[in-house]
N, C-alpha and C. Protein backbone atom coordinates (compact mmCIF):
# COMPACT_ATOMS: atom_id res chain seq x y z
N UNK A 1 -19.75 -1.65 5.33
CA UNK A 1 -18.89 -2.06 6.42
C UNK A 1 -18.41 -3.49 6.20
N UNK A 2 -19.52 -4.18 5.82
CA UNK A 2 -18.82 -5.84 5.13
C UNK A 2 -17.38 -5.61 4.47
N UNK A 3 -17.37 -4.73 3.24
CA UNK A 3 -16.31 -4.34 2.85
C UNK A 3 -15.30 -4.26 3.54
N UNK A 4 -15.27 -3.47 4.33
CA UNK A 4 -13.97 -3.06 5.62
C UNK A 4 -13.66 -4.58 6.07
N UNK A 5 -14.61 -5.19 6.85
CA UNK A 5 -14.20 -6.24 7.46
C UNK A 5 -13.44 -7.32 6.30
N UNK A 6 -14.08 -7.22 5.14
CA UNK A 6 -12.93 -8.61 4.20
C UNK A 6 -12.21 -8.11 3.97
N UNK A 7 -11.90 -6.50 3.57
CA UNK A 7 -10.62 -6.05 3.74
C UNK A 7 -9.23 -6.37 4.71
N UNK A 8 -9.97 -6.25 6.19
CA UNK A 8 -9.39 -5.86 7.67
C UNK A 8 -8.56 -7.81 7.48
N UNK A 9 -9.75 -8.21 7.05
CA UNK A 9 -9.15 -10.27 7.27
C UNK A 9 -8.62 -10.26 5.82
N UNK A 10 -8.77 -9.46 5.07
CA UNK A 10 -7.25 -9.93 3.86
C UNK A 10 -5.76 -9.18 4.21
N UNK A 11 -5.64 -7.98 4.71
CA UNK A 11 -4.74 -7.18 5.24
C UNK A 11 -3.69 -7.98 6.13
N UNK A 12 -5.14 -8.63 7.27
CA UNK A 12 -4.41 -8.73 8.78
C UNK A 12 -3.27 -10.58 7.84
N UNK A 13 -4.13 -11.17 6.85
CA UNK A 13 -3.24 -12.19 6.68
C UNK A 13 -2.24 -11.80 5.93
N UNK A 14 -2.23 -11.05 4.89
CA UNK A 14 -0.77 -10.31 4.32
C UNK A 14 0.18 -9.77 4.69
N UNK A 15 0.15 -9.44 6.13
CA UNK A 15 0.46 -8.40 7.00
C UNK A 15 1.65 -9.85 8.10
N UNK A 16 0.46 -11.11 8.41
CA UNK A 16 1.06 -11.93 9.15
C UNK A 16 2.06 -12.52 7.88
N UNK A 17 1.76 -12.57 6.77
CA UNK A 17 2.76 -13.31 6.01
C UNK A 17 3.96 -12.61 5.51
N UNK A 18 3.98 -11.48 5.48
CA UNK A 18 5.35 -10.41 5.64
C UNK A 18 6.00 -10.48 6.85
N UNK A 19 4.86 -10.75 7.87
CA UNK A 19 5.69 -10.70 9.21
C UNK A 19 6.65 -11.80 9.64
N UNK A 20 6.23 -12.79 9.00
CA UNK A 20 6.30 -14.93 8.73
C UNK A 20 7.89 -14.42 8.02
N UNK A 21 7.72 -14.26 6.69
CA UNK A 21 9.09 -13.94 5.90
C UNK A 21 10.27 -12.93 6.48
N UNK A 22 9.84 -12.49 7.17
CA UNK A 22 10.63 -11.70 7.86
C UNK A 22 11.60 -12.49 8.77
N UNK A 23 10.94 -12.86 9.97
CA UNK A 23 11.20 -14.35 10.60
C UNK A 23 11.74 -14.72 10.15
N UNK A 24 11.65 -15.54 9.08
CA UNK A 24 12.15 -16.56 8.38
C UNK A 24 13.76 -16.45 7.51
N UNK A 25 13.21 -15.55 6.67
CA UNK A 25 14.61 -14.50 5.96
C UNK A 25 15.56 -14.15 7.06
N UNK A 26 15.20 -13.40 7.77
CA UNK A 26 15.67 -12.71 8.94
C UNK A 26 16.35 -11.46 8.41
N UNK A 27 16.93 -10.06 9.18
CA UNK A 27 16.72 -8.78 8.72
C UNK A 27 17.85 -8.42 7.85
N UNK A 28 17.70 -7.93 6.34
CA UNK A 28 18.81 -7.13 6.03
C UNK A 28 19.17 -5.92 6.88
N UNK A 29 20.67 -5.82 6.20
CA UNK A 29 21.45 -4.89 6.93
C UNK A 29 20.31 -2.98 6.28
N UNK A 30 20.36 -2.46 7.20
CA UNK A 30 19.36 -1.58 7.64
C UNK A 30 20.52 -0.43 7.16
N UNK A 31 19.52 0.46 5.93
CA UNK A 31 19.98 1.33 5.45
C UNK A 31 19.05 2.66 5.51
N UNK A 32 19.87 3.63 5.86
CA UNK A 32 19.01 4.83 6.51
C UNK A 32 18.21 5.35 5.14
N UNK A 33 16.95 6.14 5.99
CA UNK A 33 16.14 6.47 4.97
C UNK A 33 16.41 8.28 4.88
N UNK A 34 16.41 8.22 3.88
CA UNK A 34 17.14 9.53 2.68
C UNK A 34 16.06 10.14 2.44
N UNK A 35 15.67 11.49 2.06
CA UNK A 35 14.94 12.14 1.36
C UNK A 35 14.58 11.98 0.15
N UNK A 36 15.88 11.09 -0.46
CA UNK A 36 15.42 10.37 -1.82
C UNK A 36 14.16 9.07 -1.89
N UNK A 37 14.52 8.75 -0.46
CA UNK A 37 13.90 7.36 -0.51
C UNK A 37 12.54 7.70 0.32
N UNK A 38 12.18 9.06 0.94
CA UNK A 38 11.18 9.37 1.25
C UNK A 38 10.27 9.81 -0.24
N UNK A 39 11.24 10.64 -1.36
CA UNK A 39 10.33 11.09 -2.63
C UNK A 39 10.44 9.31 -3.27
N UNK A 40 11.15 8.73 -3.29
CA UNK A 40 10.81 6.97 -3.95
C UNK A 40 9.38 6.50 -2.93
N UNK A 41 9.41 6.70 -2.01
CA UNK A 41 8.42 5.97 -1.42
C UNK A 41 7.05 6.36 -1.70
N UNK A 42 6.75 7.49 -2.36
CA UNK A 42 5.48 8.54 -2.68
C UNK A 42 5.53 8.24 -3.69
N UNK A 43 6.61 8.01 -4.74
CA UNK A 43 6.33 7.47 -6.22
C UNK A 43 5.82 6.31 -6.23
N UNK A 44 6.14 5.53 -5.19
CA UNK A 44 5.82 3.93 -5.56
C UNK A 44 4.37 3.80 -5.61
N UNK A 45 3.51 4.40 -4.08
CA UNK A 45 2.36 4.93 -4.07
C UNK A 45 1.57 5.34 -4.72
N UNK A 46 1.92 6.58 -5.70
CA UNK A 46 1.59 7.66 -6.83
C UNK A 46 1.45 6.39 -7.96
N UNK A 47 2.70 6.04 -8.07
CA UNK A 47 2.26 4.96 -9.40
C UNK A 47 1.25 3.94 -9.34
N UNK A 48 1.43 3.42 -8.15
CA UNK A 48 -0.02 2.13 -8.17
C UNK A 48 -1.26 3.27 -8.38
N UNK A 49 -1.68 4.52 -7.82
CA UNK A 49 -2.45 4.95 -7.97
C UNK A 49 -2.99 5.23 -9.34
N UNK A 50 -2.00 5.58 -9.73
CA UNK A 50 -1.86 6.35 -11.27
C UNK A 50 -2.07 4.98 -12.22
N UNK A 51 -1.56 3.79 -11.73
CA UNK A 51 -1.84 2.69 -12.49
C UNK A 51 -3.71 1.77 -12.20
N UNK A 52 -3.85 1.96 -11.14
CA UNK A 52 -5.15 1.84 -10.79
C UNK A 52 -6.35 2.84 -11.85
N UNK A 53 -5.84 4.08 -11.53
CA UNK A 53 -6.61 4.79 -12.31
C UNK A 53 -6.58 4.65 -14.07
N UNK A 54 -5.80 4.34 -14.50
CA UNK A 54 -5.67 3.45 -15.89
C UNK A 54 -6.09 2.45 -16.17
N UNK A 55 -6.68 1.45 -14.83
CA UNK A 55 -7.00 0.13 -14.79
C UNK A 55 -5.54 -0.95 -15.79
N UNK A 56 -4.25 -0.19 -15.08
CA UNK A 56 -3.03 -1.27 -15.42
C UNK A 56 -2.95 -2.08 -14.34
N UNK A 57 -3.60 -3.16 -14.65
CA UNK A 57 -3.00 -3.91 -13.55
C UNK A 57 -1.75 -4.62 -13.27
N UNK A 58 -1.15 -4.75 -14.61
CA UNK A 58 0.26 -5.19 -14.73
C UNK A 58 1.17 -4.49 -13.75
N UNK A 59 1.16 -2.85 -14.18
CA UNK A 59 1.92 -1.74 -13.69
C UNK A 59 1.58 -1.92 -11.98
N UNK A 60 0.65 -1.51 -11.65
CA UNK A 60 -0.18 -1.71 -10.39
C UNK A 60 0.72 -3.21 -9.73
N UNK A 61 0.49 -4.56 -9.88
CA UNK A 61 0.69 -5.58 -9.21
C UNK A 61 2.45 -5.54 -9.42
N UNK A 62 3.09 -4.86 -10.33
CA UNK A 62 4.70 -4.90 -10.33
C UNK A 62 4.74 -3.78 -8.92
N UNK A 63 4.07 -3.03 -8.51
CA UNK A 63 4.28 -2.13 -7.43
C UNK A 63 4.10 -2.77 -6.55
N UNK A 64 3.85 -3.80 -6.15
CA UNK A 64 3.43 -5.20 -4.75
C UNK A 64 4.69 -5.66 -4.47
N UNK A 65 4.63 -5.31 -3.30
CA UNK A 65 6.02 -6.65 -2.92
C UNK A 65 5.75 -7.91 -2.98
N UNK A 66 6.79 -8.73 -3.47
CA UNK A 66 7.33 -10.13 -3.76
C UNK A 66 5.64 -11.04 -2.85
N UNK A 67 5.76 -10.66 -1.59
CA UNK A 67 5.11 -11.60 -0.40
C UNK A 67 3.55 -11.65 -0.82
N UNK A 68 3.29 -9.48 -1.68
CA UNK A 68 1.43 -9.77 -1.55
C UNK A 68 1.43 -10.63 -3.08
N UNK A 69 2.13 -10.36 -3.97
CA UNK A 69 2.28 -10.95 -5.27
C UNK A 69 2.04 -12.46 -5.58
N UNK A 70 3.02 -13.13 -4.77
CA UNK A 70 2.61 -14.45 -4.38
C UNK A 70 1.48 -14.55 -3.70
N UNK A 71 0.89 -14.28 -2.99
CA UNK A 71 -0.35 -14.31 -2.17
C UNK A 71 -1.57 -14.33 -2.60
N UNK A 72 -1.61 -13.33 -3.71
CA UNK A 72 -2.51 -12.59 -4.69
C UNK A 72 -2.98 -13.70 -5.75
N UNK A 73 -1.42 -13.80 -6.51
CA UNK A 73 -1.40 -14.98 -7.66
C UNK A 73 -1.07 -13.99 -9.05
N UNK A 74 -1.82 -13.22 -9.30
CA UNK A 74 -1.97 -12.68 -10.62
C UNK A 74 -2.50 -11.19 -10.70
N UNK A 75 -2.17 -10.64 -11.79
CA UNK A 75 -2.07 -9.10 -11.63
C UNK A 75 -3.90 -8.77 -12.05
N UNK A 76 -4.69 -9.37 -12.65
CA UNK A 76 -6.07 -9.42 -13.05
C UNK A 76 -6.49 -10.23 -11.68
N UNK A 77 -6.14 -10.52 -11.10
CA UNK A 77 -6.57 -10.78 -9.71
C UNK A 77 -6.67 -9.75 -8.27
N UNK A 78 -5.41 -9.36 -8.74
CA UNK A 78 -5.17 -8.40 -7.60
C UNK A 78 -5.88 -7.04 -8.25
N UNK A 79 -5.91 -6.79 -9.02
CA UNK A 79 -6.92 -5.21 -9.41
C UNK A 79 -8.11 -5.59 -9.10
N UNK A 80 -9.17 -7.30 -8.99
CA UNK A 80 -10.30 -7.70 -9.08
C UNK A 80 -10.28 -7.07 -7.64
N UNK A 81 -9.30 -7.22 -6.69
CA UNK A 81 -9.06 -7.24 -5.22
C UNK A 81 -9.22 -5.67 -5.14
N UNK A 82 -8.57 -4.81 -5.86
CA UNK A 82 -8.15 -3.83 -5.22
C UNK A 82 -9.59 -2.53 -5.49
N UNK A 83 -10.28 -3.10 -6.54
CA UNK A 83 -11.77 -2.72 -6.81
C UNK A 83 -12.85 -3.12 -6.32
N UNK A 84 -12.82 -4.52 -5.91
CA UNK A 84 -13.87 -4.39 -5.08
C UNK A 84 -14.08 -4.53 -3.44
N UNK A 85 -12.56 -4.51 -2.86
CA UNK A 85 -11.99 -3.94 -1.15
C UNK A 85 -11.95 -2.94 -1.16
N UNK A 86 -11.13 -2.35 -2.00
CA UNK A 86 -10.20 -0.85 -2.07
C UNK A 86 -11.08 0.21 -2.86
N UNK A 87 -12.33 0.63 -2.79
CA UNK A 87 -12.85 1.29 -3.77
C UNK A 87 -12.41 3.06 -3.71
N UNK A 88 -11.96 3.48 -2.82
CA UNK A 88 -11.39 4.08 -2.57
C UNK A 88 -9.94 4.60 -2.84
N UNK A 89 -9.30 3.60 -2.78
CA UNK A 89 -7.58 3.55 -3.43
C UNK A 89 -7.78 3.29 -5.06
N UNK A 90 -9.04 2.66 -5.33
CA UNK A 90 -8.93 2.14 -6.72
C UNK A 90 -9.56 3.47 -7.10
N UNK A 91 -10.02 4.57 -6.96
CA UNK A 91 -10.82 5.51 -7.87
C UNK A 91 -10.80 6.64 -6.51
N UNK A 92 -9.77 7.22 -5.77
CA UNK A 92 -9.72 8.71 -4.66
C UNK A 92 -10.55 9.37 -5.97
N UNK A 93 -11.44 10.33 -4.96
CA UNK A 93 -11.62 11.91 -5.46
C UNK A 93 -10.23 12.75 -5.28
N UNK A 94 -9.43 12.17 -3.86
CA UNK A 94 -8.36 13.78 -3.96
C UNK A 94 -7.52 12.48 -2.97
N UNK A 95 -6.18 12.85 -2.85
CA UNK A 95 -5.05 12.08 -2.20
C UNK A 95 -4.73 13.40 -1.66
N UNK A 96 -3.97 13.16 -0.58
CA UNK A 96 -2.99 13.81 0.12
C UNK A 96 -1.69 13.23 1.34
N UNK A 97 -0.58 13.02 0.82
CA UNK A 97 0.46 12.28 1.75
C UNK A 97 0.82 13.30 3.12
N UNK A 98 0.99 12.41 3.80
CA UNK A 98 1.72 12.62 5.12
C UNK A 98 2.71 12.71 5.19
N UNK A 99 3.67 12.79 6.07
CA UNK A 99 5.40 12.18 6.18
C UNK A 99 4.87 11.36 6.82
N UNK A 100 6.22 10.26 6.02
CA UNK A 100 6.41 8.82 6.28
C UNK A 100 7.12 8.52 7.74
N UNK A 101 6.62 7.59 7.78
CA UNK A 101 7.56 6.61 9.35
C UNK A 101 8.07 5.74 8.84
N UNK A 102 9.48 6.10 8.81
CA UNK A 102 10.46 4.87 8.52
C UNK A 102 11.40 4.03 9.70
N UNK A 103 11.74 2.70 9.83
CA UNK A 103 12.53 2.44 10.86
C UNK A 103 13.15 1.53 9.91
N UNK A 104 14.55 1.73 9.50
CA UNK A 104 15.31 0.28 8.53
C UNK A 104 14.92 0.64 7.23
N UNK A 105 14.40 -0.47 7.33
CA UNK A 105 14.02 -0.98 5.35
C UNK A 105 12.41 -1.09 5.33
N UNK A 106 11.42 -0.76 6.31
CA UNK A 106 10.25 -0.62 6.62
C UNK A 106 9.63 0.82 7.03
N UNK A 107 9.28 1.25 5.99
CA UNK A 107 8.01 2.08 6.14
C UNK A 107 6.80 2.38 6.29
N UNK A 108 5.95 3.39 6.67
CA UNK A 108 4.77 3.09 6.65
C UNK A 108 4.33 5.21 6.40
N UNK A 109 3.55 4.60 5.27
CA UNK A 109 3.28 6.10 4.12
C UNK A 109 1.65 6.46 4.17
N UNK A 110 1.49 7.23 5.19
CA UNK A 110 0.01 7.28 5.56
C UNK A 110 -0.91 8.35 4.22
N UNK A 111 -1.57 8.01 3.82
CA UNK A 111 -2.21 9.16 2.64
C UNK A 111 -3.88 9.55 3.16
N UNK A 112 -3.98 10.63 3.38
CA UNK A 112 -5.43 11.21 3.40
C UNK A 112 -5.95 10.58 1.98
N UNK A 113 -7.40 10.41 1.91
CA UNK A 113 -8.33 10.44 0.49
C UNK A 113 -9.48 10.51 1.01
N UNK A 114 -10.29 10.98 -0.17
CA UNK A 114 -11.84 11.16 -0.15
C UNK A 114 -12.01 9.89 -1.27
N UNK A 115 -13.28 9.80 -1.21
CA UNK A 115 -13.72 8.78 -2.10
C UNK A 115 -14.92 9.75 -2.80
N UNK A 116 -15.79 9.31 -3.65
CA UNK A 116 -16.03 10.05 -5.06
C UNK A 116 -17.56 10.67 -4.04
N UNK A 117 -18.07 9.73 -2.50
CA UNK A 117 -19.24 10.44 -2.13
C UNK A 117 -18.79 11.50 -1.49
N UNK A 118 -17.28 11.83 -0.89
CA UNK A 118 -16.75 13.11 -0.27
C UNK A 118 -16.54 12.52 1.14
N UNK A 119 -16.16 11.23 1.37
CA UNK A 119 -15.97 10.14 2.74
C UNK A 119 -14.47 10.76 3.31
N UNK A 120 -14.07 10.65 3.85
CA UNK A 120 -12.43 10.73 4.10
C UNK A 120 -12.36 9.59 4.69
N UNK A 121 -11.27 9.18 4.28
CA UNK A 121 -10.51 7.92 4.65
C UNK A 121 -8.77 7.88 4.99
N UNK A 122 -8.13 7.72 5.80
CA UNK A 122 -6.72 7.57 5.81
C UNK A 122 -6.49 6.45 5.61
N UNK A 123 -5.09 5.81 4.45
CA UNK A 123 -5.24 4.58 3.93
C UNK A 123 -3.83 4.50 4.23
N UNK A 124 -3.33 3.44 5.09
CA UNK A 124 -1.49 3.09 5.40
C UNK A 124 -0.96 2.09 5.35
N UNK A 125 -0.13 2.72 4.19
CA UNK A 125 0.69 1.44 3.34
C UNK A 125 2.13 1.04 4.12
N UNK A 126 2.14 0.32 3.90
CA UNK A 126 3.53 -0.36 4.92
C UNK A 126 4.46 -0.79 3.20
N UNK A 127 5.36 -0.49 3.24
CA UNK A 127 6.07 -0.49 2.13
C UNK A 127 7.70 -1.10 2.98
N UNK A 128 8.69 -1.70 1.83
CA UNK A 128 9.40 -2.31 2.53
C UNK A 128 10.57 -2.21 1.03
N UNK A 129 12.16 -1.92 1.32
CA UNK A 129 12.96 -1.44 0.67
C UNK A 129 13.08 -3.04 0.29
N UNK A 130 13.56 -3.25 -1.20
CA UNK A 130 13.73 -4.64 -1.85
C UNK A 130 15.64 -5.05 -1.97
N UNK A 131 15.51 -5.94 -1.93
CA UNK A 131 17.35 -5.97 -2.24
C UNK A 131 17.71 -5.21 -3.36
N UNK A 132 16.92 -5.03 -4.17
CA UNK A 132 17.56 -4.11 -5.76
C UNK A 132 17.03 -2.48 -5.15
N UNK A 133 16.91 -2.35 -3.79
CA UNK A 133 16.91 -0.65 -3.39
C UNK A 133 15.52 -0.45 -3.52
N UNK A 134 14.75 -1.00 -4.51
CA UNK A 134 13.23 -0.83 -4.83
C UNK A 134 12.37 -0.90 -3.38
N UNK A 135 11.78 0.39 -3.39
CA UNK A 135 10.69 0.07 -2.43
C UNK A 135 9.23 -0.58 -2.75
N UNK A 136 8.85 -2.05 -2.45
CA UNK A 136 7.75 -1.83 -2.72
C UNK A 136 6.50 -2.14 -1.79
N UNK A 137 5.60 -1.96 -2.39
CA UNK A 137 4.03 -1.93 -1.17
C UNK A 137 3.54 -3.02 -0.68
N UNK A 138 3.86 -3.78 1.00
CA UNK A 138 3.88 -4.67 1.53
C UNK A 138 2.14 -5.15 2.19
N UNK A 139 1.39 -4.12 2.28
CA UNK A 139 0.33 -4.12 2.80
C UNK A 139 -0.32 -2.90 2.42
N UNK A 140 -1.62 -2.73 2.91
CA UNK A 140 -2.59 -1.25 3.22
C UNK A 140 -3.61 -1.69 3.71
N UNK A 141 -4.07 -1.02 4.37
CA UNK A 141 -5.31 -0.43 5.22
C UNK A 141 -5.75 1.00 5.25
N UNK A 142 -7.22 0.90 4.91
CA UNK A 142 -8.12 1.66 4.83
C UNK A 142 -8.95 1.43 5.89
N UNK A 143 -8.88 3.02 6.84
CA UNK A 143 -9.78 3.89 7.75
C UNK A 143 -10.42 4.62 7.68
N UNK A 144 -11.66 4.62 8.06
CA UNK A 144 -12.34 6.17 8.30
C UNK A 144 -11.89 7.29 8.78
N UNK A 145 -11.99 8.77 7.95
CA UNK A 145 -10.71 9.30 8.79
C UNK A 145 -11.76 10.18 9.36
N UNK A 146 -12.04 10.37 10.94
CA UNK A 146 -12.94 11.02 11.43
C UNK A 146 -12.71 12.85 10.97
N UNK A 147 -11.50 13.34 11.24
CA UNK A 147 -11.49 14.77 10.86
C UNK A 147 -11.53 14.62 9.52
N UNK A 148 -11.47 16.28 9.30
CA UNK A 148 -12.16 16.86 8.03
C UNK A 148 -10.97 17.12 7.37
N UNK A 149 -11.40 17.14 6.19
CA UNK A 149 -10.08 17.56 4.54
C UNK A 149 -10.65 18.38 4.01
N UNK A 150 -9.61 19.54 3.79
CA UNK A 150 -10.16 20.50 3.08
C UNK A 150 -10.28 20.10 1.59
């Protein structure tokens, strides 16, 4: 549970510093979300996963938006992060996506997982469309997911 909680206080400040840049930037013009950009938003996901599970952290930290990147510092930093918070995102037994909630250029891509003892967890990534169209992964949080996965 320690885990969760340095998770919950690294999240909640990544989360305020997207929210800060936001503010600050103030909003691009808001482009509807497409079925394309619902299957882009599961790739972006799929790949950090798929790059996690390779232990790329290069690949993995290019899937971060601009805000956790800076935040982070370095891509051997942020996998140090994402293995020993995220043990779960860093090594699922089984994934399974939801449909996404999109409003604008902000999403949020909820994924079922088990972890390797058979835990369920729902883990929700807030992902955010980039000026080059790129969506990438602005935050996550990992929950206990009380119901059951087949």
């Amino acid at each position: 549970m320690k885990i969760m909680s340095i998770f919950a206080a690294s999240l909640a400040w990544l989360l305020a510093a997207a929210t800060l840049a936001l503010l600050v930037l103030g909003p691009s013009p808001v482009m509807p979300f497409t079925p394309a950009d619902e299957q882009s938003v599961r790739s972006v996901v799929e790949g950090q996963l798929d790059a996690f599970a390779q232990d790329d952290a290069a690949r993995a930290f290019a899937l971060a938006a601009p805000n956790v990147r800076q935040a982070v510092g370095t891509a051997p930093v942020f996998m140090a992060m994402v293995r020993r918070n995220y043990p779960v995102v860093y090594r699922p037994a089984s994934v399974a996506f939801l449909k996404p909630d999109a409003e604008g250029d902000q999403v949020i891509q909820r994924v079922q997982m088990t972890d390797a003892s058979g835990d369920a967890w729902l883990v929700i990534y807030s992902l955010q469309r980039q000026k080059s169209n790129a969506w990438r992964i602005t935050g996550c949080q990992v929950v206990p997911n009380k119901g059951h996965m087949a």
